[in-house]
Protein backbone atom coordinates (compact mmCIF):
# COMPACT_ATOMS: atom_id res chain seq x y z
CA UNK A 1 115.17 164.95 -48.13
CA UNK A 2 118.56 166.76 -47.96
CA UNK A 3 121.75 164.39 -48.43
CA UNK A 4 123.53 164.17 -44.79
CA UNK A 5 119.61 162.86 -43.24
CA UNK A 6 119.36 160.13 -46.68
CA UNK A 7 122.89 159.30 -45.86
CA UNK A 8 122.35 159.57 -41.92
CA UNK A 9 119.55 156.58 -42.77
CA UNK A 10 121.35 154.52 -45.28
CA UNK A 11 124.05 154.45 -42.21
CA UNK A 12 121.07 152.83 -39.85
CA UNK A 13 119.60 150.51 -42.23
CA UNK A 14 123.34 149.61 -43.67
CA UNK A 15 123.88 148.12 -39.98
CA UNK A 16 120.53 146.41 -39.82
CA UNK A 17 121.15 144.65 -42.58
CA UNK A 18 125.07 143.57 -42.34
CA UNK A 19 123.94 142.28 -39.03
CA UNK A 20 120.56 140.79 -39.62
CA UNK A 21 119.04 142.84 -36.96
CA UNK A 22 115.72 142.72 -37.77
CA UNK A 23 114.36 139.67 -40.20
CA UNK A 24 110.77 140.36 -41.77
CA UNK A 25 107.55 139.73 -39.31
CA UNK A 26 109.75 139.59 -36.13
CA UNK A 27 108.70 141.47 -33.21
CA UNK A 28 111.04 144.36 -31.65
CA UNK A 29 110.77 146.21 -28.04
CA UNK A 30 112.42 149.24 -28.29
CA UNK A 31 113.38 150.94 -25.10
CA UNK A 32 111.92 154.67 -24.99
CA UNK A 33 113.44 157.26 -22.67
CA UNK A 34 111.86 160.17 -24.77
CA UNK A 35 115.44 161.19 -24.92
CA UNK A 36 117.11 162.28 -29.05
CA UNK A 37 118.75 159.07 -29.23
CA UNK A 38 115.52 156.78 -28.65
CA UNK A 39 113.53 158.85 -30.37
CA UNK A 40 115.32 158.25 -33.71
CA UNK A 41 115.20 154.74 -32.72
CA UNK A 42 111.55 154.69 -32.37
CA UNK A 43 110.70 156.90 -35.36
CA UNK A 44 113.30 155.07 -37.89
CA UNK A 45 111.74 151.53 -36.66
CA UNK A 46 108.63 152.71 -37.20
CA UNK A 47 108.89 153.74 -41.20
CA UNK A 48 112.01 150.66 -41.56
CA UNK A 49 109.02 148.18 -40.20
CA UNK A 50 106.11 148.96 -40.77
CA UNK A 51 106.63 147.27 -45.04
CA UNK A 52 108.48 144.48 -43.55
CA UNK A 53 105.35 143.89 -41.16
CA UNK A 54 107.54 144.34 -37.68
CA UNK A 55 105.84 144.64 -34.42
CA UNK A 56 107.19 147.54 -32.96
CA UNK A 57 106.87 147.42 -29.11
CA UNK A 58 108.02 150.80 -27.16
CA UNK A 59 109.16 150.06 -23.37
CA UNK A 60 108.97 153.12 -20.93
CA UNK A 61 110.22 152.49 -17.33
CA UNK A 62 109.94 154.87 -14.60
CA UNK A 63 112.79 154.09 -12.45
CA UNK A 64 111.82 156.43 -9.63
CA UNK A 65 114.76 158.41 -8.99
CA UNK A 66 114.48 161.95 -10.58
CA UNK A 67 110.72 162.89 -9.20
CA UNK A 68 108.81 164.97 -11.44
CA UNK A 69 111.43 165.06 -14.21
CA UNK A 70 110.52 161.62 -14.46
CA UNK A 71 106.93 161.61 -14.66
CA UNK A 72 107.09 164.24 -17.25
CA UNK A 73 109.36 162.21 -19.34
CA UNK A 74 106.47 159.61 -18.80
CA UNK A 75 103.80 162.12 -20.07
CA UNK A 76 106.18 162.88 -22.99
CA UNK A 77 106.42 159.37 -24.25
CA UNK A 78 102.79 158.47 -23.39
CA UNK A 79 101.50 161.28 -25.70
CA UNK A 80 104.08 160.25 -28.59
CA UNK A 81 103.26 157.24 -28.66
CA UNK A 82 99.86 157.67 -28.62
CA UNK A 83 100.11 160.43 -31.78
CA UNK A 84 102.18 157.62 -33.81
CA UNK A 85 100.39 154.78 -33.19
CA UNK A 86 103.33 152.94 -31.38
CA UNK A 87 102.01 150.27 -28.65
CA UNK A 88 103.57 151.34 -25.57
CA UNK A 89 104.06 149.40 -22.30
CA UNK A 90 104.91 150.89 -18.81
CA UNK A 91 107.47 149.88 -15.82
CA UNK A 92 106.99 151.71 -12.89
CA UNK A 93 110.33 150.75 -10.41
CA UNK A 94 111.71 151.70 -7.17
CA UNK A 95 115.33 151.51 -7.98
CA UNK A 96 116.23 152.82 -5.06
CA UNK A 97 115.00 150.36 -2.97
CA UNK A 98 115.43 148.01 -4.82
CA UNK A 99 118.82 148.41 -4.70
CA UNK A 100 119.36 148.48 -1.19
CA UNK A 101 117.53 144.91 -1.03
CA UNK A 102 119.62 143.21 -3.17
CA UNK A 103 122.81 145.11 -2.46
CA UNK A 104 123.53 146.71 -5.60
CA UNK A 105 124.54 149.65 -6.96
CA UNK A 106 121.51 152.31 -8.52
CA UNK A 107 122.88 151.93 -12.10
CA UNK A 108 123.32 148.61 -11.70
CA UNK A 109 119.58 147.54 -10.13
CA UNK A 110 118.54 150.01 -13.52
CA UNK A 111 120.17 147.97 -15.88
CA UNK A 112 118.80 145.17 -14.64
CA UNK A 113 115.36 146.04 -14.28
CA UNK A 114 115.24 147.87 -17.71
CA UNK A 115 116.37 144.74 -19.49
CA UNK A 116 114.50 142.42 -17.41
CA UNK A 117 111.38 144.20 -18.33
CA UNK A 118 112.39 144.28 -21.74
CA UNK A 119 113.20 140.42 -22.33
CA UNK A 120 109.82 139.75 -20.71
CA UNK A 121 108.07 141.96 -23.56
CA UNK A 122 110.19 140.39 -26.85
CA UNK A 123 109.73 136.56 -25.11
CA UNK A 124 111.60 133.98 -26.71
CA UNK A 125 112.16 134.99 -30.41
CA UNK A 126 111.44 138.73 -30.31
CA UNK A 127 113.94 141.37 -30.53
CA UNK A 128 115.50 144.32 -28.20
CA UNK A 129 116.61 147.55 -30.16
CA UNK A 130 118.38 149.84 -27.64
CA UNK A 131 119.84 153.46 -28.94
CA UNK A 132 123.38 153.03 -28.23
CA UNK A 133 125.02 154.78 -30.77
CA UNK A 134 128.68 155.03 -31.86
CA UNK A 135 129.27 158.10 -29.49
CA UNK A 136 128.50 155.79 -26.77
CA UNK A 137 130.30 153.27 -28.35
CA UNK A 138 133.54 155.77 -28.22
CA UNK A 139 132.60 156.75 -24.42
CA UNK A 140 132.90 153.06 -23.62
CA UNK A 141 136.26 152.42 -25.39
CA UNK A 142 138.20 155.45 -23.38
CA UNK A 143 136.20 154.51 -20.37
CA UNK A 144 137.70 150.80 -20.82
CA UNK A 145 140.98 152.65 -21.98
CA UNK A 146 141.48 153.93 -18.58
CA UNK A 147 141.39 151.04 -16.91
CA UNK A 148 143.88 149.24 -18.76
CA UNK A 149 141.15 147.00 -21.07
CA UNK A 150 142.05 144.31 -23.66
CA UNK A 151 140.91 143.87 -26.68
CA UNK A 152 137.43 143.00 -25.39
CA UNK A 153 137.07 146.09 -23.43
CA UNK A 154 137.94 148.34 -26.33
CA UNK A 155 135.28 146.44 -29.15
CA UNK A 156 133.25 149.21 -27.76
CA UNK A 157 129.79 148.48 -27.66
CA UNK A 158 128.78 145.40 -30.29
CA UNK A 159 125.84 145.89 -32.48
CA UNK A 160 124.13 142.98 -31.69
CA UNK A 161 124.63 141.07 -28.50
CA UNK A 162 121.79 137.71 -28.37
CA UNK A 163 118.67 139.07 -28.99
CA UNK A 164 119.43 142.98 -27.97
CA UNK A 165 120.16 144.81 -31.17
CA UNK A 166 121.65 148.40 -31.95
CA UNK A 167 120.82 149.80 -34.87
CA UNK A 168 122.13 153.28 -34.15
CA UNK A 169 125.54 152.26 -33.29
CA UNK A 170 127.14 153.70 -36.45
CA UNK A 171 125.88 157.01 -36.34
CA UNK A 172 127.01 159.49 -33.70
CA UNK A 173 125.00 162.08 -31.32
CA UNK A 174 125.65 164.71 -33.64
CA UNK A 175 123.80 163.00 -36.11
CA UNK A 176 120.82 161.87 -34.25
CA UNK A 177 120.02 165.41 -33.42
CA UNK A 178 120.45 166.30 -36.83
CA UNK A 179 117.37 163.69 -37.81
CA UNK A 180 115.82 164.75 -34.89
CA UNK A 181 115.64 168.83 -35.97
CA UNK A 182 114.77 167.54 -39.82
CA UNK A 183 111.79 165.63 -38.60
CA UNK A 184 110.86 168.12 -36.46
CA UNK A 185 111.44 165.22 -33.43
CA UNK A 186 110.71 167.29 -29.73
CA UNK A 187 112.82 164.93 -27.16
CA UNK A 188 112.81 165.29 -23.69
CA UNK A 189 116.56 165.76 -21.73
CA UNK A 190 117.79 163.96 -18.56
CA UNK A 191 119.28 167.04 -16.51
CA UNK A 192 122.05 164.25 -15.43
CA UNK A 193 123.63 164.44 -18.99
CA UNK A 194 125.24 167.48 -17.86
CA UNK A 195 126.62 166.72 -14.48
CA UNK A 196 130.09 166.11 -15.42
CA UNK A 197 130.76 164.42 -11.58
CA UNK A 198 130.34 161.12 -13.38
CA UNK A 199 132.52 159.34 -15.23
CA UNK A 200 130.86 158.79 -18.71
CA UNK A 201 129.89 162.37 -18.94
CA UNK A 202 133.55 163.93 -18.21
CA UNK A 203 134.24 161.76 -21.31
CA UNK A 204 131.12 163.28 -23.13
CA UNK A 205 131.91 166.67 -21.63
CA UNK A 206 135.46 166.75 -21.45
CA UNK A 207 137.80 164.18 -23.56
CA UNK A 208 136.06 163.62 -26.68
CA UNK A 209 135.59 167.48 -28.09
CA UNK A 210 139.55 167.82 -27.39
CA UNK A 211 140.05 164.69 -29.59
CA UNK A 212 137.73 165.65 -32.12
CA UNK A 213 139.76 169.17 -32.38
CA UNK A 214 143.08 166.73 -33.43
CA UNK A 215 140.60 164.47 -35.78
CA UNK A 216 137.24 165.61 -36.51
CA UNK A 217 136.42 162.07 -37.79
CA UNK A 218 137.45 160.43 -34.36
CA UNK A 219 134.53 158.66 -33.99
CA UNK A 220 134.34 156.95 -37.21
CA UNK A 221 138.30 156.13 -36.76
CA UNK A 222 137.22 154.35 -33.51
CA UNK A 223 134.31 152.41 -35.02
CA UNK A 224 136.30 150.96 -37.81
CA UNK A 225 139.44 150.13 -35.31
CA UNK A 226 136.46 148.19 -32.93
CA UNK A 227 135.11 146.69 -35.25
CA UNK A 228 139.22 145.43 -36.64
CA UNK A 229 139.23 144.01 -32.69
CA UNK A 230 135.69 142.47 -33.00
CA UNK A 231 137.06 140.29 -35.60
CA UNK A 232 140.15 138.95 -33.35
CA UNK A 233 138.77 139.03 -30.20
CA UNK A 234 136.08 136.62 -31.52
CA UNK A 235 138.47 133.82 -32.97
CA UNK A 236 140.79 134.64 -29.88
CA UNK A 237 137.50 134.03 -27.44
CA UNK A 238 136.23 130.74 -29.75
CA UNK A 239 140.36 129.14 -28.80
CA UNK A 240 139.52 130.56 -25.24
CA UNK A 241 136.48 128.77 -24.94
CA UNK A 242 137.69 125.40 -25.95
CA UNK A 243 140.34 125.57 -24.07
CA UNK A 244 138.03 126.19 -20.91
CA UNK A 245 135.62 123.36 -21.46
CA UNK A 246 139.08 120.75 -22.23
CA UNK A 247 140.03 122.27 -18.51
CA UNK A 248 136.60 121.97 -16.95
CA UNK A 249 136.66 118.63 -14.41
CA UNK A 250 134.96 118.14 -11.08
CA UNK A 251 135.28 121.55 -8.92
CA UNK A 252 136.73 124.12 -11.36
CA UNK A 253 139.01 123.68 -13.97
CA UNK A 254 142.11 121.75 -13.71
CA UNK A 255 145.41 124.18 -13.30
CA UNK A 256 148.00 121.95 -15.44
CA UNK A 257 145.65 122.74 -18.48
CA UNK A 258 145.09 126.34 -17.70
CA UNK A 259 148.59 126.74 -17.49
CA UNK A 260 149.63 125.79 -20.63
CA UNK A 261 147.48 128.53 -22.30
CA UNK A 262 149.58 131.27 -23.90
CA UNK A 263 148.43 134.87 -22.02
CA UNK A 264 146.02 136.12 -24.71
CA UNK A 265 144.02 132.49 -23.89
CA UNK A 266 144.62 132.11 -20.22
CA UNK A 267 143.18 135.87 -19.39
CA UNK A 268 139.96 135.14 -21.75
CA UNK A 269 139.41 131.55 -20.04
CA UNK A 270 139.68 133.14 -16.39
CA UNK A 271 136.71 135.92 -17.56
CA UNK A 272 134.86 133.16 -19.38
CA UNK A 273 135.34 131.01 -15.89
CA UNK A 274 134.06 134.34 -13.81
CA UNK A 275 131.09 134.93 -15.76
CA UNK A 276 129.70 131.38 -15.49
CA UNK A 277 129.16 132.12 -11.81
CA UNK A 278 127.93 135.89 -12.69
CA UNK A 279 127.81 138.20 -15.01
CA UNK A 280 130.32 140.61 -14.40
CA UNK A 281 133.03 142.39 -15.81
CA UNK A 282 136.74 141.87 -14.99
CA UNK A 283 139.17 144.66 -15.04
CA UNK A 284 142.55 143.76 -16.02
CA UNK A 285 144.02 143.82 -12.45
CA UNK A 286 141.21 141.17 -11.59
CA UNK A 287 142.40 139.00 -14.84
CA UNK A 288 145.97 139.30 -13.68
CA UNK A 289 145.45 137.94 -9.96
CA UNK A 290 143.70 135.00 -11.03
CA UNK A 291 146.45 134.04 -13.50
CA UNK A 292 149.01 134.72 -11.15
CA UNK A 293 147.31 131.84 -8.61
CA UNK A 294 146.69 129.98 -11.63
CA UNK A 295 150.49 129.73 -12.81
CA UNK A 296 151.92 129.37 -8.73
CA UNK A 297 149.37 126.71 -8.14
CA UNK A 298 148.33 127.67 -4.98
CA UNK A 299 146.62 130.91 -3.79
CA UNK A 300 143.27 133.04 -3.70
CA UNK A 301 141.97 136.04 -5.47
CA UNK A 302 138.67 137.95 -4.81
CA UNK A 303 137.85 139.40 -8.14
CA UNK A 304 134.65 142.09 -8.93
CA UNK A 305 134.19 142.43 -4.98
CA UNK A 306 132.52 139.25 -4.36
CA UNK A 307 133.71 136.58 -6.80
CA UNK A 308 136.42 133.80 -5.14
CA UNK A 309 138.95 132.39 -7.61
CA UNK A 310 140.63 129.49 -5.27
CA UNK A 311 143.72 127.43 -6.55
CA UNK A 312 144.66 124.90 -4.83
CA UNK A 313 146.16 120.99 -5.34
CA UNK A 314 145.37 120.72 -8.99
CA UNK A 315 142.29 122.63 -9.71
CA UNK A 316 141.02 125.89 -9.74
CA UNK A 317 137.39 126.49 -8.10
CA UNK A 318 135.60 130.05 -8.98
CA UNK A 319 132.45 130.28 -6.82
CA UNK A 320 130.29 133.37 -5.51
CA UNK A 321 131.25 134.61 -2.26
CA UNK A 322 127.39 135.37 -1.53
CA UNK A 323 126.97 131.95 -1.75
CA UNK A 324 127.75 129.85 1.53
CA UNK A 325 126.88 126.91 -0.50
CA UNK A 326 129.19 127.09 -2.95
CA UNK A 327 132.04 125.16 -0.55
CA UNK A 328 129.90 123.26 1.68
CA UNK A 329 131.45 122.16 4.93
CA UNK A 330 134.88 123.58 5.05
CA UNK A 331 137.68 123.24 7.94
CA UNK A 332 141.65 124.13 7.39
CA UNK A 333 143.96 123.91 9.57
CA UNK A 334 145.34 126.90 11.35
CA UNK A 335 148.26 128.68 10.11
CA UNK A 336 149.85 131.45 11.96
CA UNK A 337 150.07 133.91 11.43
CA UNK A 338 147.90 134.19 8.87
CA UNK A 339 145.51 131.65 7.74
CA UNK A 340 143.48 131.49 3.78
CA UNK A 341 139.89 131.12 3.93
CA UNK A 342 137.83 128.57 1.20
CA UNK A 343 136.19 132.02 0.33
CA UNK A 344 139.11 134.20 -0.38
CA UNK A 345 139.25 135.92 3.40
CA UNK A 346 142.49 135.63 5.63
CA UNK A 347 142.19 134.84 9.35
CA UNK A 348 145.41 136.80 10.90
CA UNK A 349 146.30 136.29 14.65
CA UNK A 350 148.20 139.24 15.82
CA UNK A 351 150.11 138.31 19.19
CA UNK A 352 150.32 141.84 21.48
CA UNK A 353 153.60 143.48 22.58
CA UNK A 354 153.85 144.40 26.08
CA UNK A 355 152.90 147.95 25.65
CA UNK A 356 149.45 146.80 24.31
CA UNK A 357 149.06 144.27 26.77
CA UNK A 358 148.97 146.65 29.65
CA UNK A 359 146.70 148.84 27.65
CA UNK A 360 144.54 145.90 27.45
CA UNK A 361 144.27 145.17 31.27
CA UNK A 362 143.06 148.77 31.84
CA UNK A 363 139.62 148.11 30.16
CA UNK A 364 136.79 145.80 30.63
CA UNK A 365 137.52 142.36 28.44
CA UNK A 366 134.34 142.58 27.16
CA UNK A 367 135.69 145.59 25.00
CA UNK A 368 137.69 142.87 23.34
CA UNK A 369 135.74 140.88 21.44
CA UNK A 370 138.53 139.87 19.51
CA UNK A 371 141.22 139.53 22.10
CA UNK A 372 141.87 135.64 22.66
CA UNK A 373 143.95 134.16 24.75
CA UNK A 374 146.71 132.83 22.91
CA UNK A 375 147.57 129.72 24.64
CA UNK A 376 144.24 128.26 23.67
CA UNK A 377 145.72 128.02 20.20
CA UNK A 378 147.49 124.59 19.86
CA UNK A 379 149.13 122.85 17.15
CA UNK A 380 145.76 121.29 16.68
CA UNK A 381 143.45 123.72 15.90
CA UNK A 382 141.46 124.51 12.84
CA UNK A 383 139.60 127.53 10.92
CA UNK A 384 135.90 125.88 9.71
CA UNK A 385 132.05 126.84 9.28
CA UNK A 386 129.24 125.57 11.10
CA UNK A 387 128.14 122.05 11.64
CA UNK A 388 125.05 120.34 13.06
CA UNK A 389 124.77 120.14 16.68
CA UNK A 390 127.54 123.10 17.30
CA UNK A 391 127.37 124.85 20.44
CA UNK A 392 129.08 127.88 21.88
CA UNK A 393 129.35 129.32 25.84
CA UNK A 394 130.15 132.75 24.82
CA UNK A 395 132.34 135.10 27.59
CA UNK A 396 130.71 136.15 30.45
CA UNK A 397 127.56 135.24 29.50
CA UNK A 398 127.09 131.83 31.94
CA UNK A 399 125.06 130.11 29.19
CA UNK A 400 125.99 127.51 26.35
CA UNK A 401 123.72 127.98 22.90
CA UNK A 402 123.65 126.41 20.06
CA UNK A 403 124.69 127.90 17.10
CA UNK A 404 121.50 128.01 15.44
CA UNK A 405 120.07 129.68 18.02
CA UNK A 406 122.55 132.45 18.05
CA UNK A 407 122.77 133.22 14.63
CA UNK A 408 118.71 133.65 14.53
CA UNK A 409 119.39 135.61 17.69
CA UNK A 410 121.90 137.53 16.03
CA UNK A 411 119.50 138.25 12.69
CA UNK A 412 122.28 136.29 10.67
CA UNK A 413 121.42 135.15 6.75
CA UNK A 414 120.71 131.92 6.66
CA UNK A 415 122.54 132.41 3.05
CA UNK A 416 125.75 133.87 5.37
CA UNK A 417 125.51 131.54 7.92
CA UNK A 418 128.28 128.58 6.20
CA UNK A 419 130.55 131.45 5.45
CA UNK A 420 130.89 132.90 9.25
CA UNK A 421 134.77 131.45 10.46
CA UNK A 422 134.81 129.71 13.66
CA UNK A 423 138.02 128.39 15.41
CA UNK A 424 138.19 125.35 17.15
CA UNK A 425 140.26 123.91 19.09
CA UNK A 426 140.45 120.97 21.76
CA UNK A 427 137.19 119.84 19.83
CA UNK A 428 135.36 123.04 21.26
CA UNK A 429 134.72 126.05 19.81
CA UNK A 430 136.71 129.19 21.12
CA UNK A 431 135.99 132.20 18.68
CA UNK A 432 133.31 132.58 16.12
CA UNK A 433 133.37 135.73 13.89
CA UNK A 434 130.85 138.38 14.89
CA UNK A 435 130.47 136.54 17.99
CA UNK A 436 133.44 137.15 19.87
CA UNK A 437 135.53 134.18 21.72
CA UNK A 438 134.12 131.38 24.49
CA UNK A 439 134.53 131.95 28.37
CA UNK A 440 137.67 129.28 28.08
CA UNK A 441 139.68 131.41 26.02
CA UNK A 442 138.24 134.82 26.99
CA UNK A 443 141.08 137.35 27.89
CA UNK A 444 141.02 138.29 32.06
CA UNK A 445 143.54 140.25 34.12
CA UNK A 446 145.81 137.33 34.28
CA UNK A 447 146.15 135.96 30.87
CA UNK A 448 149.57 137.34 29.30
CA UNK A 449 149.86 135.77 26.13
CA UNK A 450 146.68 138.10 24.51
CA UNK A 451 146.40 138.20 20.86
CA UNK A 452 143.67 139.87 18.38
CA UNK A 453 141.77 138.29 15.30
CA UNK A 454 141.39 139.70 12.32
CA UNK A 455 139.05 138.68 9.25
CA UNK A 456 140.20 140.39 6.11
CA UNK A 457 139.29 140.12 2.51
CA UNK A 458 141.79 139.38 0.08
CA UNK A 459 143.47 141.94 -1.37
CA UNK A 460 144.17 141.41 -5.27
């Protein structure tokens, strides 16, 4: 064996064993594209465990999305496995459709299903080995770099995350195709690597040989700088975290607490706060409109597209927009112009000028679903969600229905259903969102004080 592959695997088993990746007799799924990089993975696991008696598990899914390049890449690993004596266990996944079902992005609904399928083959106390390596690692860190990341976005990828472990995360590409070529390793390639439209791979493609003209050794330079911020940002996140918990009382977390956090705490409590209601990642613009509402007391940001961060008297409530049960019954009072929602949304009334108001009268009113006549509005009336027994006699239609009826009539959620706005005034209903207003304040050819709702989300 020449010296760059022995040093090449005294890299790999160096960061199994500085992490404890892999203890004697566990069991380890190791996800297997057929790509270079998870077939070092595979083939290193399989020499590194078999004298340590590790159950080495290979996980193939089939996501569904690139047609016969798929399936071949299915044959490919099939027939490896098969020649090595590696158990091998099969996904087969509509991503696509699955990700129009639950409203998610493709790469997302992949991640998800990947790793879900892999958690259900290690169980409780078995191991995931992915083949992230430290070229991916780099990737991430610019990619985070370009969105203005902290010190948690540019740790890069950690080598060991719960039970998901990376063993190649200190080598780099290069080097996996070099122990590819010396083992003679065949690996199959995703004809996306090379379509430079995304993001990642104009890093690949693009930014990283340029940097590697300047210092050959980038890589390794970023590796030992993330793992220099690993070391911080885990002592900075343990402060974070107690801090959170000593702020946690009924509803959120209480905002006199929060603000007394110097900014390096404050920003880590507010994405330890997010991702207890889901598991996303904040960008730093996200971070910074929470802790704005969080130091003026009073306000509403919508962070990661569907994630409301709510301050308001002396706490600060983070809930899931999705969710209509997150804020139960709800009613404020209305504000004009411009009233804030429980879930982040503003309710603006918009009174016409003259020029639009004769516009208006030259159309049917039941173009204007909208359009309300403004002298319904009263000091009186309130912005709320639904409530047993509610009732509505839409405009022009001659009938009252309850509101049950017309959401099922309308094919509405029943998840969406407490977050649809309704104004009310009088003690009767005169606008519901999606629904237009009632026949009492319904705009006709001789109302003159016309103005137009509008629902918006928050902008942060």
């Amino acid at each position: 064996m020449n010296s760059d592959i022995l040093n090449i695997e005294n890299k790999i088993q160096g960061v199994i064993v500085r992490w404890n990746m892999l203890p004697p007799g566990c069991t380890v799924v190791v996800g297997l594209s057929g790509g270079a990089d998870s077939l070092t993975l595979a083939h290193f696991l399989l020499k590194y465990g078999k004298p340590r008696h590790i159950r080495l598990i290979a996980a193939h899914i089939n996501h569904g999305l690139r047609g016969e390049e798929a399936d071949g890449d299915e044959r490919f690993v099939s027939r490896w496995c098969g020649e090595n004596g590696v158990e091998l266990k099969l996904l087969h996944a509509d991503v696509r459709a699955l990700a129009a079902e639950k409203s998610e992005g493709l790469e997302e609904c992949g991640r998800n299903v990947r790793y879900g399928f892999f958690k259900e083959l290690a169980g409780e106390n078995g191991k995931i080995a992915t083949a992230h390596t430290l070229s991916d690692s780099t990737e991430t860190v610019l990619m985070n770099l370009t969105k203005g990341a902290g010190t948690r976005g540019l740790r890069g990828i950690p080598p060991v995350r719960g039970n998901i472990v990376r063993p190649l995360i200190g080598i780099t590409r290069a080097e996996v195709e070099a122990y590819c070529a010396h083992y003679g390793l065949h690996y199959v390639t995703d004809s996306t690597n090379f379509e430079a439209e995304y993001e990642r791979n104009k890093i690949r493609l693009g930014v990283i040989p340029v940097l590697r003209e300047i210092n050959p050794a980038f890589e390794s330079a970023v590796f030992g700088m993330t793992g220099r911020l690993s070391e911080d940002d885990e002592y900075l996140n343990k402060l974070a975290h107690e801090r959170l918990e000593a702020a946690a009382c009924p509803g959120g977390y209480r905002l006199e607490t929060l603000r007394e956090l110097p900014g390096p705490l404050l920003s880590r409590a507010i994405a330890m706060g997010v991702e207890r209601v889901r598991r996303v990642r904040l960008e730093s613009r996200h971070i910074e409109a929470v802790a704005g509402i969080v130091r003026e007391g009073t306000g509403s940001a919508t962070v990661a597209g569907r994630i409301q961060c709510i301050a308001q008297g002396n706490t600060l409530s983070i809930a899931a927009g999705s969710d209509s049960a997150s804020f139960g019954e709800w009613s404020v009072p209305f504000i004009a112009p411009k009233t804030l929602l429980p879930d982040g949304r503003t309710l603006t009334v918009v009174k016409l000028t003259e020029k639009e108001l004769e516009k208006c009268h030259k159309f049917n009113k039941l173009l204007f679903n909208n359009l309300i006549n403004y002298d319904t509005i009263s000091s009186t009336t309130s912005v709320r969600n639904r409530r047993n027994g509610d009732t509505f006699r839409p405009a022009g239609r001659g009938v009252t229905k309850s509101l049950k009826k017309l959401f099922n009539e309308g094919a509405v959620a029943p998840s969406q259903r407490g977050k649809i706005a309704i104004l009310e005034s009088g003690g009767e209903i005169i606008w519901i969102e999606g629904f237009g207003v009632s026949q009492r304040a319904c705009v006709t050819g001789d109302t003159h004080n016309i103005a137009e709702i509008i629902i918006k989300e928050f902008e942060t």
